[in-house]
C-alpha atoms as a PDB file:
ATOM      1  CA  UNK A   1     236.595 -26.751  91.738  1.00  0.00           C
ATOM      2  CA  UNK A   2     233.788 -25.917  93.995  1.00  0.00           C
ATOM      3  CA  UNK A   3     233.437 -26.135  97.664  1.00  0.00           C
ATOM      4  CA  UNK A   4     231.091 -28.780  98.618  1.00  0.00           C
ATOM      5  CA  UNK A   5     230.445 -27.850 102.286  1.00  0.00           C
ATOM      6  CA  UNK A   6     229.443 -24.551 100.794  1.00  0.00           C
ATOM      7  CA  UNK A   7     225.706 -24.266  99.405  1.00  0.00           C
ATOM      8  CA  UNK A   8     225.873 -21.131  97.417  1.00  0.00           C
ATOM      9  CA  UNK A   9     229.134 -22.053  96.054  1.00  0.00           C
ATOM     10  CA  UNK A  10     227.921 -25.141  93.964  1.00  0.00           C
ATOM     11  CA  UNK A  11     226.376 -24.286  91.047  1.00  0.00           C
ATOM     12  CA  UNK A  12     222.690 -25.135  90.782  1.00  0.00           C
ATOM     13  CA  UNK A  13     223.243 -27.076  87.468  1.00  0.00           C
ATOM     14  CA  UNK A  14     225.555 -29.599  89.299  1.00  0.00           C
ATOM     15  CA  UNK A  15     222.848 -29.280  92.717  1.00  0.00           C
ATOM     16  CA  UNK A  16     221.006 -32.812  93.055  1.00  0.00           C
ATOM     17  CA  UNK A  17     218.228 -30.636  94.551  1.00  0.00           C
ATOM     18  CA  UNK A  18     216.636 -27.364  94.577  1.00  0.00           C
ATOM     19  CA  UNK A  19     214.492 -25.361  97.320  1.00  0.00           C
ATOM     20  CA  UNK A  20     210.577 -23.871  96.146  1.00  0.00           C
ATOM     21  CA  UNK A  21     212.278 -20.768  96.182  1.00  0.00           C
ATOM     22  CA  UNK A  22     215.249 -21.852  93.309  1.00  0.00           C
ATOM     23  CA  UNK A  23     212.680 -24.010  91.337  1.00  0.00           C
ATOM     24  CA  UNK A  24     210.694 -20.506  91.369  1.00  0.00           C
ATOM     25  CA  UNK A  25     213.302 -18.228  90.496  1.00  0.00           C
ATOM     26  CA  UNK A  26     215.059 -21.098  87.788  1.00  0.00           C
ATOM     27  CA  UNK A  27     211.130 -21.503  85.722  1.00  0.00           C
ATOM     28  CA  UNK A  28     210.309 -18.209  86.451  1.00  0.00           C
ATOM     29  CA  UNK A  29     207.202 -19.310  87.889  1.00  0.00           C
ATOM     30  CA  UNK A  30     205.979 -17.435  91.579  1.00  0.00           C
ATOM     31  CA  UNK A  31     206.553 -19.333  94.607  1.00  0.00           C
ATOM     32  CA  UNK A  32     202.623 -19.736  95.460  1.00  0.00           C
ATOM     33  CA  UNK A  33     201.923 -21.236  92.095  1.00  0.00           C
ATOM     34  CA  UNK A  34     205.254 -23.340  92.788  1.00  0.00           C
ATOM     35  CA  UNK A  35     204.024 -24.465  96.701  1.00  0.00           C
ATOM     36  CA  UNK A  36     200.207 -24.569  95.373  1.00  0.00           C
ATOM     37  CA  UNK A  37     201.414 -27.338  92.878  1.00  0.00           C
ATOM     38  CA  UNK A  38     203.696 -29.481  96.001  1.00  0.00           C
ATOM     39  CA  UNK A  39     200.142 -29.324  97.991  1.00  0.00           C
ATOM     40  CA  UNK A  40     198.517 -30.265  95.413  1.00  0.00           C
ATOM     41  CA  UNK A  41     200.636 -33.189  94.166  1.00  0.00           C
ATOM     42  CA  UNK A  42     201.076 -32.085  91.171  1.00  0.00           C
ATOM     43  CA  UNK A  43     204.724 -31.295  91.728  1.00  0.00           C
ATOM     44  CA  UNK A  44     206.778 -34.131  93.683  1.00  0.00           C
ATOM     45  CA  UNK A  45     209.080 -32.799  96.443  1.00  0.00           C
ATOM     46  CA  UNK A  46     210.498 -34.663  99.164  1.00  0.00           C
ATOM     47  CA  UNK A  47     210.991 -33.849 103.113  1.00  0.00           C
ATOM     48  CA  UNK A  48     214.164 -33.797 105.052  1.00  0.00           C
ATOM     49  CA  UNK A  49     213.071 -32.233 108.084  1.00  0.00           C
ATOM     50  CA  UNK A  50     211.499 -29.390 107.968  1.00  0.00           C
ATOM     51  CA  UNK A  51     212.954 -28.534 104.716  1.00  0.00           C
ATOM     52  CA  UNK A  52     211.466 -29.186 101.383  1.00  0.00           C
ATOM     53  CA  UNK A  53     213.230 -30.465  98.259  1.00  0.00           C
ATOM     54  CA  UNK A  54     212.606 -30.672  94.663  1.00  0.00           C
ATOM     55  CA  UNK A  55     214.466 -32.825  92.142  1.00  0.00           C
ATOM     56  CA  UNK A  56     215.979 -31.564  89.021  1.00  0.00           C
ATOM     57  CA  UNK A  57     213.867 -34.010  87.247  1.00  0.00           C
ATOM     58  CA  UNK A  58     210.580 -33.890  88.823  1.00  0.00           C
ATOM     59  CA  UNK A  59     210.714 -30.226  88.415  1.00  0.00           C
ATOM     60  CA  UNK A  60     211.225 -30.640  84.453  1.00  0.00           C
ATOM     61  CA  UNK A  61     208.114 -33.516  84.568  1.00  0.00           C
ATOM     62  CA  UNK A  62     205.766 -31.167  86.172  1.00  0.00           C
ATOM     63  CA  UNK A  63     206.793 -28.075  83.442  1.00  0.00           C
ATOM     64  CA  UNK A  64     206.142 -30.985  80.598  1.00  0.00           C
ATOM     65  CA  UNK A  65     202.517 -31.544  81.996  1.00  0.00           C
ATOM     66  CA  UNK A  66     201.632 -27.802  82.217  1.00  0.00           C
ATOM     67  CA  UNK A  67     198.851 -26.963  79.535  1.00  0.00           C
ATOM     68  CA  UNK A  68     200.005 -24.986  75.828  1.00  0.00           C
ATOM     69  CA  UNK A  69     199.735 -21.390  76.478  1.00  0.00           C
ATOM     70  CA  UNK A  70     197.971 -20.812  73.079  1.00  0.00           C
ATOM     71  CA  UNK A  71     194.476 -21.933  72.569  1.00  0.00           C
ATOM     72  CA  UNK A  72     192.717 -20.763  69.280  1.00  0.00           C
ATOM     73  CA  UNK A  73     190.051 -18.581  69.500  1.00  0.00           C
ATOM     74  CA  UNK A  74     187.107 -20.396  69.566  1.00  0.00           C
ATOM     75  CA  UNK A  75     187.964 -22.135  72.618  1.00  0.00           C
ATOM     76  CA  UNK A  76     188.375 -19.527  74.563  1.00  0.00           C
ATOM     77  CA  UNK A  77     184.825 -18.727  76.166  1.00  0.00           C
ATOM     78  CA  UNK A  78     185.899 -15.213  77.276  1.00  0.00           C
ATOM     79  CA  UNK A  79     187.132 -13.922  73.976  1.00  0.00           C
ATOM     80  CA  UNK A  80     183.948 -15.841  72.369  1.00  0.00           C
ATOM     81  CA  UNK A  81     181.817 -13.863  74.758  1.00  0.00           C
ATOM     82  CA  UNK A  82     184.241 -10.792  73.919  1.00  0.00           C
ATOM     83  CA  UNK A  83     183.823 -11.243  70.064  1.00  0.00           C
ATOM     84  CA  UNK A  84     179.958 -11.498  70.408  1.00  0.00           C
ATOM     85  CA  UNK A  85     180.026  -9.092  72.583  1.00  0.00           C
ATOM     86  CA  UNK A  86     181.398  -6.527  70.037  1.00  0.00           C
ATOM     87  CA  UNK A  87     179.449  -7.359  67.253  1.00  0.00           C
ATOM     88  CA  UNK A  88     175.933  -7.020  69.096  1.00  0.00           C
ATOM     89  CA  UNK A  89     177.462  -3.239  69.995  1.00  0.00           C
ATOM     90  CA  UNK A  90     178.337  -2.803  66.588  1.00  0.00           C
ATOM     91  CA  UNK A  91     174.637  -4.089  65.287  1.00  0.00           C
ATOM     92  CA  UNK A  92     172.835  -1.674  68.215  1.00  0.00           C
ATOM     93  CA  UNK A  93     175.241   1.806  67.484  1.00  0.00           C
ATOM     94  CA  UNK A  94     174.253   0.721  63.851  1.00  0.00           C
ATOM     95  CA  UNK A  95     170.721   0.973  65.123  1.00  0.00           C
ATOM     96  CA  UNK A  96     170.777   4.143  67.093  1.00  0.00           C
ATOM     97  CA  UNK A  97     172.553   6.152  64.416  1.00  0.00           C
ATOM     98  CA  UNK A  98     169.611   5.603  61.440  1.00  0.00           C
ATOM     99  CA  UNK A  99     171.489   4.011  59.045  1.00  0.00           C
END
């Protein structure tokens, strides 16, 4: 059994809260990108004093609303720009070399 008065002693699975620095080091996420989304609302947290707290839940809404991490191709205006990028090269070496 655990030790309630104890903080590091309680699991953080059974923990009703966690700290930015647990909700960073639990999604692997850095704590600026973790205290950029509190400012920013898009991550609830509560106050109590001077502390600030996180709930288990509202940690797992705001990982649900982050965007997919794949995009195809075409979307991406840097690899377009990359892509085009490579076959204008391609067309002026073609150029330079006489054939």
């Amino acid at each position: 059994m655990n030790e309630f008065g104890q903080k590091g002693k309680v699991p953080l699975s059974e923990r009703l809260s966690v700290s930015p620095e647990e909700a960073s080091a639990l999604t692997g996420i850095g704590l600026t990108s973790i205290r950029e989304a509190i400012s920013s609302g898009d991550l609830r947290a509560k106050k109590h004093g001077r502390r600030t707290i996180i709930l288990p839940d509202d940690l797992r809404v705001w990982l649900k609303t982050l965007p997919d991490a794949r995009k195809p191709i075409e979307e991406s205006p840097a690899r377009r720009g990359f892509y085009f990028s490579a076959v204008l090269r391609s067309r002026l070496t073609v150029g330079r070399s006489g054939k």
